[in-house]
Protein backbone atom coordinates (compact mmCIF):
# COMPACT_ATOMS: atom_id res chain seq x y z
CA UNK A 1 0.00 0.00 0.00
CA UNK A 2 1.49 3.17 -0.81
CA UNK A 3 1.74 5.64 1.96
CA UNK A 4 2.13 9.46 1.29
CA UNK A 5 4.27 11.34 -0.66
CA UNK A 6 4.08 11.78 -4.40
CA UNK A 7 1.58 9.04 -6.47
CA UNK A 8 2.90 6.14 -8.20
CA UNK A 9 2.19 6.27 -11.93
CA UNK A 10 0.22 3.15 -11.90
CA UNK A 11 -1.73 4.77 -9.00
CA UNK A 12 -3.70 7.29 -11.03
CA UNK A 13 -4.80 4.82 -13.49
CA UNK A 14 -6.30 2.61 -10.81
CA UNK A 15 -8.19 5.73 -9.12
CA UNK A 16 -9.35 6.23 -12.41
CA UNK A 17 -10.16 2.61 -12.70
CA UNK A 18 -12.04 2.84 -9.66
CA UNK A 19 -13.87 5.95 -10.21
CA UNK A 20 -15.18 4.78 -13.77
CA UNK A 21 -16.21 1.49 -12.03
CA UNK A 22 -17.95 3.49 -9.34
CA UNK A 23 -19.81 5.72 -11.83
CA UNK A 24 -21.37 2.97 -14.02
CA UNK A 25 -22.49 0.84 -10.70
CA UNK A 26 -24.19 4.28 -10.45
CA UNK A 27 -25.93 3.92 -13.59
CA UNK A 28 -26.68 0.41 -13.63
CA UNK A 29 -26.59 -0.62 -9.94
CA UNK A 30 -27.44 -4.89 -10.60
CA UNK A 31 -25.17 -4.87 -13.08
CA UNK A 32 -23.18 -8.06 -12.04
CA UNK A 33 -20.04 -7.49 -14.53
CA UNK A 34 -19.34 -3.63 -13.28
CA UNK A 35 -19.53 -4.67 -9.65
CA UNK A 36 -16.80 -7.32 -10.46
CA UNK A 37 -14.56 -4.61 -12.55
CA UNK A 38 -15.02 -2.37 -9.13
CA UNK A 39 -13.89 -5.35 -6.84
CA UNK A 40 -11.08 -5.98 -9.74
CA UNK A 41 -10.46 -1.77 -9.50
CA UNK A 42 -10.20 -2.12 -5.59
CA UNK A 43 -7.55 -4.72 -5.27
CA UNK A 44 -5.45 -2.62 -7.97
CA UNK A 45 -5.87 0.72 -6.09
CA UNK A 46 -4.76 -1.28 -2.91
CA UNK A 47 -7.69 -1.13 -1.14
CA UNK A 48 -8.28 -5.31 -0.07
CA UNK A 49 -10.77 -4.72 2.58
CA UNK A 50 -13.13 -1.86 0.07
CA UNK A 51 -12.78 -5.10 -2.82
CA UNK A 52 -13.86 -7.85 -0.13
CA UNK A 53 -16.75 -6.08 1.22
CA UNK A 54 -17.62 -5.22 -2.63
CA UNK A 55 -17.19 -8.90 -3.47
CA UNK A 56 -19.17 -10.30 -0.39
CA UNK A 57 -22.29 -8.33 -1.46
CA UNK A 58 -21.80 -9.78 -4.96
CA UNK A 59 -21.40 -13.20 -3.61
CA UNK A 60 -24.13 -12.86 -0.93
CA UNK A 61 -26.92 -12.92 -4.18
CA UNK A 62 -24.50 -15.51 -6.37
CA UNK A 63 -22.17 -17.77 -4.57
CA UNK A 64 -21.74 -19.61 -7.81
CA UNK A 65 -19.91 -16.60 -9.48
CA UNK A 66 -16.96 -17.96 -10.67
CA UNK A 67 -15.28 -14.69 -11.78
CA UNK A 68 -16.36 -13.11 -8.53
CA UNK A 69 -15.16 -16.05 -6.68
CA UNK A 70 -11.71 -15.96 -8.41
CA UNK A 71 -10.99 -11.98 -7.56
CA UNK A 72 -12.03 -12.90 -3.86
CA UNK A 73 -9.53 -15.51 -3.99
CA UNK A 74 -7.01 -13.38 -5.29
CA UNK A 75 -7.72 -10.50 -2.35
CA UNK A 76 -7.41 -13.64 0.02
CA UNK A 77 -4.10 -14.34 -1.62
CA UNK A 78 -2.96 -10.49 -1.20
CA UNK A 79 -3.90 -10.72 2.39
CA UNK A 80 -2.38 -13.91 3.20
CA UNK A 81 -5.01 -15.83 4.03
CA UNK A 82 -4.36 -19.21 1.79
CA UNK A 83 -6.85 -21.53 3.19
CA UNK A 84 -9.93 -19.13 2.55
CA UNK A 85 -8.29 -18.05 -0.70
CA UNK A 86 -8.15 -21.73 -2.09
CA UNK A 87 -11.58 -22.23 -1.21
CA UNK A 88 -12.52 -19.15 -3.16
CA UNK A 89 -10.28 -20.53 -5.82
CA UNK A 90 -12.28 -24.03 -5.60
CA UNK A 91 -15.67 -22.29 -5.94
CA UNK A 92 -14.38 -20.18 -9.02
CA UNK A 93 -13.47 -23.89 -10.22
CA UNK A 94 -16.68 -25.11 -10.06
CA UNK A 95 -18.76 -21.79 -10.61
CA UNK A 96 -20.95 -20.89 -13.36
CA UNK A 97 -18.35 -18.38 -16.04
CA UNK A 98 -20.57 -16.19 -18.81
CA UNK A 99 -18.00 -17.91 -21.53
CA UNK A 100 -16.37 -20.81 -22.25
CA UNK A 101 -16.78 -22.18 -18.93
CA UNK A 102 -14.23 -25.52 -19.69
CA UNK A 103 -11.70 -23.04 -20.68
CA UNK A 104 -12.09 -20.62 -17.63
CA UNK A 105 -12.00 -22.86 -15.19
CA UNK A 106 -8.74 -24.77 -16.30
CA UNK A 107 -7.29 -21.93 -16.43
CA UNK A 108 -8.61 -21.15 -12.64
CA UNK A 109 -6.87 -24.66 -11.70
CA UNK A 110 -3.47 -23.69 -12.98
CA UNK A 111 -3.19 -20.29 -11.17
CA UNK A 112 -4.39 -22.62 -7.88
CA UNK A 113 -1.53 -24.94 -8.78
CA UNK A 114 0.74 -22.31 -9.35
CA UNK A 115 -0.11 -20.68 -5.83
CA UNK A 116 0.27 -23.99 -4.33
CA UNK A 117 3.64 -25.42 -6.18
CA UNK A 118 5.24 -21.36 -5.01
CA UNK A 119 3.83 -22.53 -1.31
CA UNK A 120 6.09 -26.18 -1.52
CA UNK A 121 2.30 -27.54 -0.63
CA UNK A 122 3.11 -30.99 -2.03
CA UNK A 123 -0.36 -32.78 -1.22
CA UNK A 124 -2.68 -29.81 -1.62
CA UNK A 125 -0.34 -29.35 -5.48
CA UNK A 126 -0.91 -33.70 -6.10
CA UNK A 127 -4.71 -32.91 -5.65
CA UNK A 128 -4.95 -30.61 -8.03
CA UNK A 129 -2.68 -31.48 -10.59
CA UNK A 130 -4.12 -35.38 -10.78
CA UNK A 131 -8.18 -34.14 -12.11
CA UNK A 132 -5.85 -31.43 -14.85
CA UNK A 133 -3.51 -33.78 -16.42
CA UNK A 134 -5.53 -35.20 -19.28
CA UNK A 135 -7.54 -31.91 -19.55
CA UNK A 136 -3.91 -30.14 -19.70
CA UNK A 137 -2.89 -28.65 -23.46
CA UNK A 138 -1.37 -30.98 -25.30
CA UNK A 139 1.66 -28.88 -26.68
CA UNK A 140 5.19 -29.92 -25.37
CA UNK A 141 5.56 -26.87 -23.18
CA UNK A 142 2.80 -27.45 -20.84
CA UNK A 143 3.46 -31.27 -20.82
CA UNK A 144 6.91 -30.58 -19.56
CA UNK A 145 5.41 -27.94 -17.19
CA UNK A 146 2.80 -30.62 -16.01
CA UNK A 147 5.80 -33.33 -15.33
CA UNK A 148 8.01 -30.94 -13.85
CA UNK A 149 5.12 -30.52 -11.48
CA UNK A 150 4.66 -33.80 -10.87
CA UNK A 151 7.33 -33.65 -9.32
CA UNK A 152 7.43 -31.12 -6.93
CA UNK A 153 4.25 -32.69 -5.99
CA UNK A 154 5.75 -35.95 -5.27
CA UNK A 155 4.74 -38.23 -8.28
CA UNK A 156 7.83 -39.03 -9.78
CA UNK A 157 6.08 -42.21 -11.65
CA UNK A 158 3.46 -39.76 -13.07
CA UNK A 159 6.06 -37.44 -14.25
CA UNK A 160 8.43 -39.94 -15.24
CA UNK A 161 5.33 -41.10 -17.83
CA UNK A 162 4.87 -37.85 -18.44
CA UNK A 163 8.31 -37.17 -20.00
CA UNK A 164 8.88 -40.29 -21.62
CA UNK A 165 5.36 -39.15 -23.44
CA UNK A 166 7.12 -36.35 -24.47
CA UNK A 167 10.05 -38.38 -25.64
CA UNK A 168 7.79 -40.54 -27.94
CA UNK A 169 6.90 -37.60 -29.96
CA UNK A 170 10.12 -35.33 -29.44
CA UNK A 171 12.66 -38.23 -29.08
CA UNK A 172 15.65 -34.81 -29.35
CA UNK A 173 13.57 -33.07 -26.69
CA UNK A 174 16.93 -32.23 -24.55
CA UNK A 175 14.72 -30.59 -21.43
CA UNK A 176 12.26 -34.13 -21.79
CA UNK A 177 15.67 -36.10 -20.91
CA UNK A 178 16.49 -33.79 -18.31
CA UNK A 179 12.87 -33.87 -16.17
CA UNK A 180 13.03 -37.50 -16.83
CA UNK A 181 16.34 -37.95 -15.22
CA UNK A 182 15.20 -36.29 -12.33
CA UNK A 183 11.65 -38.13 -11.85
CA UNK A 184 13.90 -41.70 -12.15
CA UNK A 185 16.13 -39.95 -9.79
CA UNK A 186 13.55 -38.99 -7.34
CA UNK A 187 12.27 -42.94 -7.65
CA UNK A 188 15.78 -43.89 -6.77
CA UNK A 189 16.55 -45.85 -10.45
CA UNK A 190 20.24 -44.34 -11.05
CA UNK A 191 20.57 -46.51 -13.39
């Protein structure tokens, strides 16, 4: 939170963010998508406690909101709070999203994995990862992002099959080699 003295450049753009937000709730109070951009405004102006009461009223007449549950997780992230904020992230994952609802809420899962594989939480990361890895892209990159982790989850067999999937397709695949000799590693085959 910035404290006195002159304003940040990003600072005026999210009081204007937040004024604009707070203008068209004006106009068209039940308006579900400018109450969300006003939560969204709040966080980004630094103001977690203005964006949680914002998002509570939202959530008090939707709880199935899955964008409104995701910023709430995200304030819950800001304030440290990582238990509520992975509940909020679990109720974005199975909200109701105004478009391509598959889409939104795998990408939901991988920011929750991504919170949780920063945190070391190697249970909370296997539990997640294990429902996303045959919805996961199929391109290389994520592959080797989903076996690498596999890993830090634990799951060395998983992301030992992982990489030699990889292999099959992209037998020159250098980093493929490399996450595999770490998942055989982790199994204890040094061989």
């Amino acid at each position: 939170v910035f404290h006195g003295g002159p304003r940040s450049p990003h600072q005026g753009n999210n009081t204007a963010a937040l004024d604009r937000s707070t203008d068209a709730i004006g106009i068209e109070r039940r308006n579900r998508y400018y109450q969300r951009t006003l939560g969204q405004a709040q966080v980004a102006a630094g103001k977690p406690a203005d964006a949680e009461a914002t998002l509570n009223a939202l959530l008090a007449s939707d709880s199935t909101d899955g964008p409104a549950n995701l910023i709430m997780a995200r304030v819950q992230v800001k304030e440290g709070q990582f238990p509520e904020a992975i509940s909020y992230f679990h109720r974005a994952i199975y909200g109701q999203w105004p478009d391509d609802a598959a889409a939104s809420r795998l990408r939901v899962r991988f920011e929750l994995i991504d919170l949780l594989a920063q945190r070391d939480s190697k249970e909370e990361l296997r539990a997640e990862l294990l429902p996303v890895e045959d919805q996961a892209p199929r391109d290389l990159a994520a592959r080797a992002r989903m076996g690498r982790l596999l890993l830090q989850a634990g799951s060395p067999v998983r992301s030992a099959n992982v990489f030699r999937g990889i292999l099959q397709e992209a037998p020159s695949n250098a980093g493929a080699y490399a996450g595999l000799g770490d998942a055989e590693f982790a199994q204890g085959n040094y061989r």
